[in-house]
PDB file of N, CA and C in Angstrom:
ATOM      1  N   UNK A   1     106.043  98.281 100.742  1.00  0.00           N
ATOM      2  CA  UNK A   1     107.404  98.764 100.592  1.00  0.00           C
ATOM      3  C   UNK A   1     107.372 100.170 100.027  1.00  0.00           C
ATOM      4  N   UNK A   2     108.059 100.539 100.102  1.00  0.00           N
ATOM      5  CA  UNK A   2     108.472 102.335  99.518  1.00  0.00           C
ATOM      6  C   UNK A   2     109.688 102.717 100.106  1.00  0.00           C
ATOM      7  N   UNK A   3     109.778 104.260 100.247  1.00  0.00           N
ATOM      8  CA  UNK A   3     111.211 104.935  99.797  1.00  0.00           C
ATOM      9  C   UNK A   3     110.882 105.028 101.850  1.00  0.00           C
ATOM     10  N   UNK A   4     109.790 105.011 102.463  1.00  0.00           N
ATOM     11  CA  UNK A   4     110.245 104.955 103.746  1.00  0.00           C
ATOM     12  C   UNK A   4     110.777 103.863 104.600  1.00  0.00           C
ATOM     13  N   UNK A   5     110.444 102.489 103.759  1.00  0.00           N
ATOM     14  CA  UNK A   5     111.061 101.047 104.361  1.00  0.00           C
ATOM     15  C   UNK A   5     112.334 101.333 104.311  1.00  0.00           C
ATOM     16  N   UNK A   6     112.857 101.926 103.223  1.00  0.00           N
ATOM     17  CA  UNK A   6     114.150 101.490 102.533  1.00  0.00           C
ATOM     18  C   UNK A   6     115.127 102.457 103.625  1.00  0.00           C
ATOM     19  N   UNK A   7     114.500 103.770 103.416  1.00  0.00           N
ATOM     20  CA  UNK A   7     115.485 104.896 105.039  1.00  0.00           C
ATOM     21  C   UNK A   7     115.509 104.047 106.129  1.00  0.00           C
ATOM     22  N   UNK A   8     114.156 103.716 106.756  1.00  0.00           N
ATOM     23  CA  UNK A   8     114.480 102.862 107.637  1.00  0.00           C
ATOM     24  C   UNK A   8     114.997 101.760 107.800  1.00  0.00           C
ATOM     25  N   UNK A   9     115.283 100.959 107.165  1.00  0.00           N
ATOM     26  CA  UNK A   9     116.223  99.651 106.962  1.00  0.00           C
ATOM     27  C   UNK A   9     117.578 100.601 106.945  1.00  0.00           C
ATOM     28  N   UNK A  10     118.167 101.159 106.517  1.00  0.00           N
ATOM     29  CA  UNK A  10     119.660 102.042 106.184  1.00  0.00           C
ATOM     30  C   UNK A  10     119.761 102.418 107.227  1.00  0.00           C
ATOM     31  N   UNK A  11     118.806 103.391 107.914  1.00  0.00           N
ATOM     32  CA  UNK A  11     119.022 104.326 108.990  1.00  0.00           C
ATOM     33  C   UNK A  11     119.515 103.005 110.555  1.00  0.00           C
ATOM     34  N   UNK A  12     118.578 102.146 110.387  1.00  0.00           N
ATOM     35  CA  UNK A  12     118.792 100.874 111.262  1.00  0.00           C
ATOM     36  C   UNK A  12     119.850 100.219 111.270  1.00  0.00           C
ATOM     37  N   UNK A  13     120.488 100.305 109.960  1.00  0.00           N
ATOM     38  CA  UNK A  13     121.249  99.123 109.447  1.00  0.00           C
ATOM     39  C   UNK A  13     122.856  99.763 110.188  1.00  0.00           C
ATOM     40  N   UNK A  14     122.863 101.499 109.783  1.00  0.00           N
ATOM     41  CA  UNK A  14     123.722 101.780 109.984  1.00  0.00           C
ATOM     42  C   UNK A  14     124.346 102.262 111.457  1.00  0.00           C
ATOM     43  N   UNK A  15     123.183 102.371 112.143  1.00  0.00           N
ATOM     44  CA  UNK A  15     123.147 102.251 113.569  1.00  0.00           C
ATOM     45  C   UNK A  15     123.467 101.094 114.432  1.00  0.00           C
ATOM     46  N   UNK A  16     123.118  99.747 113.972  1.00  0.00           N
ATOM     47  CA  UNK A  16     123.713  98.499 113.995  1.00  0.00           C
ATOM     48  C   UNK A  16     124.924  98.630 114.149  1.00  0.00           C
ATOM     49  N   UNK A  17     125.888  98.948 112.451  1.00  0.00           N
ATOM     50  CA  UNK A  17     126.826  98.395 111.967  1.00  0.00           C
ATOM     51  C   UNK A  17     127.879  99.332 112.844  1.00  0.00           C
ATOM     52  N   UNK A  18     127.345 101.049 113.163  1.00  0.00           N
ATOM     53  CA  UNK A  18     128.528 101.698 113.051  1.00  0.00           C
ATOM     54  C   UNK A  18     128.424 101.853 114.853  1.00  0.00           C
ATOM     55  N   UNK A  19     127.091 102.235 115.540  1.00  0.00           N
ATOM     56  CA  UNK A  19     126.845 102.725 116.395  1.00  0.00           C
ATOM     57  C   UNK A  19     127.376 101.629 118.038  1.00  0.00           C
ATOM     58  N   UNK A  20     126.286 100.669 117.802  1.00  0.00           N
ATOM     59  CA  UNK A  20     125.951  99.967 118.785  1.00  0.00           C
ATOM     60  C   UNK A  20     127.571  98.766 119.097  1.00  0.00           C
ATOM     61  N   UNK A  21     127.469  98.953 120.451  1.00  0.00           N
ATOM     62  CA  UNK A  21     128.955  98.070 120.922  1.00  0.00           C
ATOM     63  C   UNK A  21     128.815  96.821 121.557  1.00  0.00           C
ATOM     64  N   UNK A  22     127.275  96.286 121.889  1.00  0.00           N
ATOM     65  CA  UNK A  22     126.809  95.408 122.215  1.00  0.00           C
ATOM     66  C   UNK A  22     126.935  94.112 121.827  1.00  0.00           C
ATOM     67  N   UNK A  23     127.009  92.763 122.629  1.00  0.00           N
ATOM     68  CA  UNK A  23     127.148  91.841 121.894  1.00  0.00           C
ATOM     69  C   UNK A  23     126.121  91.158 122.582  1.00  0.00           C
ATOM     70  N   UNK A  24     125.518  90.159 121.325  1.00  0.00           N
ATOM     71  CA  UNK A  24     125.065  89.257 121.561  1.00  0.00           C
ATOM     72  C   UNK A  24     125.439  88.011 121.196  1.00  0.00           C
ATOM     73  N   UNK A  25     125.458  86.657 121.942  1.00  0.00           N
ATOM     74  CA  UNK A  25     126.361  85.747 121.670  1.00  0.00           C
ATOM     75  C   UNK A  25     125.765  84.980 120.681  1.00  0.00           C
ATOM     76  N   UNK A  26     126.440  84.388 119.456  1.00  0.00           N
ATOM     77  CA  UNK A  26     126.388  83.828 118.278  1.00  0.00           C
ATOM     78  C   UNK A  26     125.391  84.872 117.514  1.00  0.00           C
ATOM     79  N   UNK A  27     125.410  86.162 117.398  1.00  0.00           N
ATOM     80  CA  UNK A  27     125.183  86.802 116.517  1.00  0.00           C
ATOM     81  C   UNK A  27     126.394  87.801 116.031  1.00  0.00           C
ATOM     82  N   UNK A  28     126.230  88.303 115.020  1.00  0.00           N
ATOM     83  CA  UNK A  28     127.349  89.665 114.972  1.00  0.00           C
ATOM     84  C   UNK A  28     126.355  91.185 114.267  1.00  0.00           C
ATOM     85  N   UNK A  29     125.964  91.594 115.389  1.00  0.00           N
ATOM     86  CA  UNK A  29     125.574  92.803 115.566  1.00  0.00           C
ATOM     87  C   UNK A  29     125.944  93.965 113.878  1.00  0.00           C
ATOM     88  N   UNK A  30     127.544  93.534 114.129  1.00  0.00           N
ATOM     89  CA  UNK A  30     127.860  94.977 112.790  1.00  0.00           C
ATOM     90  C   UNK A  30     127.677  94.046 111.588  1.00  0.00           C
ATOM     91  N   UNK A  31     127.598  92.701 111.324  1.00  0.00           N
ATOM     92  CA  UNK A  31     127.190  92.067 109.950  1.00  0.00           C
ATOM     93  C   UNK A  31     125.708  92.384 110.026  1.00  0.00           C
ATOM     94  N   UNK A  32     124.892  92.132 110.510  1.00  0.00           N
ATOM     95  CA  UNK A  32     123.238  92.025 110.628  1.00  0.00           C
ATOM     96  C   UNK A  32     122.988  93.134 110.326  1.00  0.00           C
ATOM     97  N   UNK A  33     123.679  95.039 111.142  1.00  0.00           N
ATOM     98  CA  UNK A  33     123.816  96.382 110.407  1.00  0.00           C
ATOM     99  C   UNK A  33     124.367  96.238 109.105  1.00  0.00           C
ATOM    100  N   UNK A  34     125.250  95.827 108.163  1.00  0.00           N
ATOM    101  CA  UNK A  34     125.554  95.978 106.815  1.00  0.00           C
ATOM    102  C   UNK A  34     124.222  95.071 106.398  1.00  0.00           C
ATOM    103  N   UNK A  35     123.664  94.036 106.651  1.00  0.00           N
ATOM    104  CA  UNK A  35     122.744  93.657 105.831  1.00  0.00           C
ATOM    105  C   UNK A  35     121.918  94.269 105.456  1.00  0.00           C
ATOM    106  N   UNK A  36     121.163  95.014 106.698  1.00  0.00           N
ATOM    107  CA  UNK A  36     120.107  96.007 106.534  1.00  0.00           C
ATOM    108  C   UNK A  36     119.920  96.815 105.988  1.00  0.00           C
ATOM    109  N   UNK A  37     121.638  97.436 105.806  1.00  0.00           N
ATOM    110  CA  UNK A  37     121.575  98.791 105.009  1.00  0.00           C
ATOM    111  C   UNK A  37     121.974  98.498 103.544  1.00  0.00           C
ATOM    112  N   UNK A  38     122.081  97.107 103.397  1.00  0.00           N
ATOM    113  CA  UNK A  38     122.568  96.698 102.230  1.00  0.00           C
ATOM    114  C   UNK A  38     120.498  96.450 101.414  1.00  0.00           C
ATOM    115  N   UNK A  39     119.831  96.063 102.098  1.00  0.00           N
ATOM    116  CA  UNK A  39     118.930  95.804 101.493  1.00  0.00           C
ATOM    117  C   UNK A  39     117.737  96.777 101.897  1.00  0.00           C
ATOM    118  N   UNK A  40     118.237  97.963 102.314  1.00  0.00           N
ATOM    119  CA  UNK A  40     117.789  99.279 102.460  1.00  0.00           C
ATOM    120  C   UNK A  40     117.687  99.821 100.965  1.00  0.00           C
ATOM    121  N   UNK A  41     119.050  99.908 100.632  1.00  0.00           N
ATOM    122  CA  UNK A  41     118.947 100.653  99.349  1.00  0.00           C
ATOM    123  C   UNK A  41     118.540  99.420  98.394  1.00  0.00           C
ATOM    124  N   UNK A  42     118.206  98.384  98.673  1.00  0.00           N
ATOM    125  CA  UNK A  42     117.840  97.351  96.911  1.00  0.00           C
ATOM    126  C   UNK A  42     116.670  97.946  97.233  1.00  0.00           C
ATOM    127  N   UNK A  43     115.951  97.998  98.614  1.00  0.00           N
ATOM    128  CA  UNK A  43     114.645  99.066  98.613  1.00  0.00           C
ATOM    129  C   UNK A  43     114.186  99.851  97.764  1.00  0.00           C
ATOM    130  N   UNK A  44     115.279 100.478  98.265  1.00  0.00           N
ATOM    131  CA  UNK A  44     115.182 102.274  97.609  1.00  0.00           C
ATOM    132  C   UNK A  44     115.257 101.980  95.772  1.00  0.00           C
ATOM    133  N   UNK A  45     116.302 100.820  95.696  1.00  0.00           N
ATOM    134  CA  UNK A  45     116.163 101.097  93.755  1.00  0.00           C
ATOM    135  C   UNK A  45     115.330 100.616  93.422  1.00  0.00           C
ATOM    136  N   UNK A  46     114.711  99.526  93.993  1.00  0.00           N
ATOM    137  CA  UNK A  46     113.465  98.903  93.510  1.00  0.00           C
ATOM    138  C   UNK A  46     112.359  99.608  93.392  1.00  0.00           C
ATOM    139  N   UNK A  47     111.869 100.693  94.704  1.00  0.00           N
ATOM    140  CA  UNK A  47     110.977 101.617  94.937  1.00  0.00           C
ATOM    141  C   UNK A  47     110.954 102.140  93.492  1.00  0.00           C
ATOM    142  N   UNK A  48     112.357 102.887  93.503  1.00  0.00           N
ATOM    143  CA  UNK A  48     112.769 104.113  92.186  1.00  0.00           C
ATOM    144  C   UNK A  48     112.113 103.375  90.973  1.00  0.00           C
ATOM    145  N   UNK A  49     112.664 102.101  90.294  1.00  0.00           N
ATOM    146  CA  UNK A  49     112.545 102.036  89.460  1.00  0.00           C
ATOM    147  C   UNK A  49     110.986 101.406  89.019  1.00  0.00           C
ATOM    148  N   UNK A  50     110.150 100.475  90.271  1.00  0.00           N
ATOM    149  CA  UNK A  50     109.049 100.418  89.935  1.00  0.00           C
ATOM    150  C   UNK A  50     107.932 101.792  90.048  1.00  0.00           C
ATOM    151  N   UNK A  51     108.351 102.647  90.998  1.00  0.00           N
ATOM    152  CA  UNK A  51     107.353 104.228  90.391  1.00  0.00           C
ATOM    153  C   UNK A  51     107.697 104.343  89.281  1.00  0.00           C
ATOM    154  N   UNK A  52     109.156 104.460  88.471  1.00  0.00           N
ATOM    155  CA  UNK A  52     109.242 105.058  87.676  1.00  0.00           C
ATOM    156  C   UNK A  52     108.764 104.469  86.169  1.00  0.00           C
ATOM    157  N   UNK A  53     108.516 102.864  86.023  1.00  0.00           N
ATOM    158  CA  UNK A  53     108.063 102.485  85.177  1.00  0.00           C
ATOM    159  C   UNK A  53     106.607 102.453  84.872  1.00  0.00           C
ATOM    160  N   UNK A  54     105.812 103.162  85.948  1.00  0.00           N
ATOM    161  CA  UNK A  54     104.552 102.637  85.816  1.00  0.00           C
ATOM    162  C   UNK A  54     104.659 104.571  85.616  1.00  0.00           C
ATOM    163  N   UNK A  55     105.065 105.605  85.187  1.00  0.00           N
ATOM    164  CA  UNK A  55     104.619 106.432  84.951  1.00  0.00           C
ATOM    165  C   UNK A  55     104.605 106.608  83.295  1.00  0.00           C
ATOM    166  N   UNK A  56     103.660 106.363  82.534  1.00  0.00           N
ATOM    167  CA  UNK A  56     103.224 106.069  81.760  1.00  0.00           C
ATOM    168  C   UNK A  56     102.390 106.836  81.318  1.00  0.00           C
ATOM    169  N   UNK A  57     102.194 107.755  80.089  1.00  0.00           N
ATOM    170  CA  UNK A  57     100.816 108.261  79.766  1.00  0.00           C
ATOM    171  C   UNK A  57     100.376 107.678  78.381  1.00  0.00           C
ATOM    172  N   UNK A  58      99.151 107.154  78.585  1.00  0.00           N
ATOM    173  CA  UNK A  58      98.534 106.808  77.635  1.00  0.00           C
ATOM    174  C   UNK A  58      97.073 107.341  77.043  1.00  0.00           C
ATOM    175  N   UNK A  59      97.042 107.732  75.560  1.00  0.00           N
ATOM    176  CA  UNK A  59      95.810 108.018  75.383  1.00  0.00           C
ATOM    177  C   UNK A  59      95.245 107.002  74.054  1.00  0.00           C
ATOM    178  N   UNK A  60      93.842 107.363  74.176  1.00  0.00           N
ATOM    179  CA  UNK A  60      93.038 106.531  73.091  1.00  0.00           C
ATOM    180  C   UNK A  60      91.970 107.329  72.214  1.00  0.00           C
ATOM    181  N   UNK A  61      92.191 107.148  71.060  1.00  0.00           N
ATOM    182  CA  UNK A  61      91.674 108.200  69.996  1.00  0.00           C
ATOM    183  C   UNK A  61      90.485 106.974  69.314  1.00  0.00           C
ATOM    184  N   UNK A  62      89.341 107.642  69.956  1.00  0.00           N
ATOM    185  CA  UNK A  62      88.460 106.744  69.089  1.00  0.00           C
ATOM    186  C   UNK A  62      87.612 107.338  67.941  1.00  0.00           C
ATOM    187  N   UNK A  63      86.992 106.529  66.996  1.00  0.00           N
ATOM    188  CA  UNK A  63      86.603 107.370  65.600  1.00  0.00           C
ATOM    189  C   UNK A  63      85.898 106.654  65.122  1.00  0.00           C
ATOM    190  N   UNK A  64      84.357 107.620  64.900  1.00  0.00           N
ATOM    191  CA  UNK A  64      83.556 106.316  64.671  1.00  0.00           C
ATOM    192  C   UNK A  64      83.276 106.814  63.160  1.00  0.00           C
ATOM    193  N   UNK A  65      82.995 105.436  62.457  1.00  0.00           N
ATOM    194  CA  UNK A  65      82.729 105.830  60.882  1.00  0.00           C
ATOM    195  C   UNK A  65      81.683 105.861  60.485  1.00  0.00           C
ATOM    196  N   UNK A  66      81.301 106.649  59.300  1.00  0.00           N
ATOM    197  CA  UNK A  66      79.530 106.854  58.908  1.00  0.00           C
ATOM    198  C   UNK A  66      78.751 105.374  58.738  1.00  0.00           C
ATOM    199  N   UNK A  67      79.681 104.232  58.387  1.00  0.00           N
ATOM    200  CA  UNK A  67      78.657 103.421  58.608  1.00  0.00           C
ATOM    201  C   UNK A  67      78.416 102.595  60.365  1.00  0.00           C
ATOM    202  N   UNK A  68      78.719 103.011  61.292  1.00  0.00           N
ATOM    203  CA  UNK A  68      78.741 102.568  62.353  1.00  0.00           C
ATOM    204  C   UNK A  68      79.699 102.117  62.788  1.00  0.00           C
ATOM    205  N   UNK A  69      80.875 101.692  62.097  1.00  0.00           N
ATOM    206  CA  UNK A  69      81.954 100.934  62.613  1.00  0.00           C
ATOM    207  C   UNK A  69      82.888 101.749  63.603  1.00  0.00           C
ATOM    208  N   UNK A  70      83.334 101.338  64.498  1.00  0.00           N
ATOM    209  CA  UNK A  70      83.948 102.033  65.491  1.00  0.00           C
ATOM    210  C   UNK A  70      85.682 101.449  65.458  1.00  0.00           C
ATOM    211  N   UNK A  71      86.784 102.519  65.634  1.00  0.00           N
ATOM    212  CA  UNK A  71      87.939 101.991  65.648  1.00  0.00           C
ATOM    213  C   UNK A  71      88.803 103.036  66.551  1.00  0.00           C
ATOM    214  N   UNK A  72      89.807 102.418  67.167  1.00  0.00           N
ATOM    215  CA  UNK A  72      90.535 102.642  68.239  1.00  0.00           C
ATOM    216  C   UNK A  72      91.945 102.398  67.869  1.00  0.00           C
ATOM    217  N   UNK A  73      92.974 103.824  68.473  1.00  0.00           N
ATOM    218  CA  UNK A  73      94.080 104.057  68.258  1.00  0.00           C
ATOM    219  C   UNK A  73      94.534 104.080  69.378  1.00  0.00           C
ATOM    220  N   UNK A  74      95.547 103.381  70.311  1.00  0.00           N
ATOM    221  CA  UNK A  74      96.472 103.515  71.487  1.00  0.00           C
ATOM    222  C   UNK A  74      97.520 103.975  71.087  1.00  0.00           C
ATOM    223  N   UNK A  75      98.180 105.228  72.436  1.00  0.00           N
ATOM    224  CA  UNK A  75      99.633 105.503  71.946  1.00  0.00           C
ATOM    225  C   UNK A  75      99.838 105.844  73.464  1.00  0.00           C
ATOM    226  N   UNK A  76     101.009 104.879  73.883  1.00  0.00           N
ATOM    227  CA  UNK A  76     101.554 105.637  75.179  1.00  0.00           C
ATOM    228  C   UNK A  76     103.218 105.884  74.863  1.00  0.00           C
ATOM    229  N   UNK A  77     103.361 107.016  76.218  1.00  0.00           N
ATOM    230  CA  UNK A  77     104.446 107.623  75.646  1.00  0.00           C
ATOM    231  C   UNK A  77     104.643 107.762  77.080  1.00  0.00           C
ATOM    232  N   UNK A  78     106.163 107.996  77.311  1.00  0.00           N
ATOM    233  CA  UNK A  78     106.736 108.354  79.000  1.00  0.00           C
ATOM    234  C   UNK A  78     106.602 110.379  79.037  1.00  0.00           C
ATOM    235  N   UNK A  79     106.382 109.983  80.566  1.00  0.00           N
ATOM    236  CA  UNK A  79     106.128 111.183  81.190  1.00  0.00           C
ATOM    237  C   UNK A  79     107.261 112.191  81.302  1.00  0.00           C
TER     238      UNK A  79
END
């Protein structure tokens, strides 16, 4: 999935819903276009918001002590 499923589901959806005059029997052509473009964009926010949570920077400060002991500091912070 990504931000190109999601255009294409919309771009489809809305070509469906607005464009096409066709029927097919026991379907409805312009509902099946709103679906598409309806779950075009849950695409697109889902895309958005899972890139945007995984941008993350994290670093680790390690420090070792005169008698050998070793210790570790994590700190992440948004980009």
């Amino acid at each position: 999935m990504g931000y190109g499923l999601g255009a294409f589901l919309i771009a489809l959806g809305l070509i469906l819903a607005l464009a096409v005059q066709d029927a097919i029997e026991g379907v409805d052509l312009q509902m099946v276009g709103w679906i598409l473009t309806i779950v075009g964009l849950g695409v697109l926010i889902l895309t958005a918001v899972t890139l945007n949570s995984s941008r993350r920077k994290g670093t680790t400060q390690t420090t070792t002590h005169p008698d050998g002991s070793v210790s570790e500091r994590r700190t992440e912070h948004d980009l």
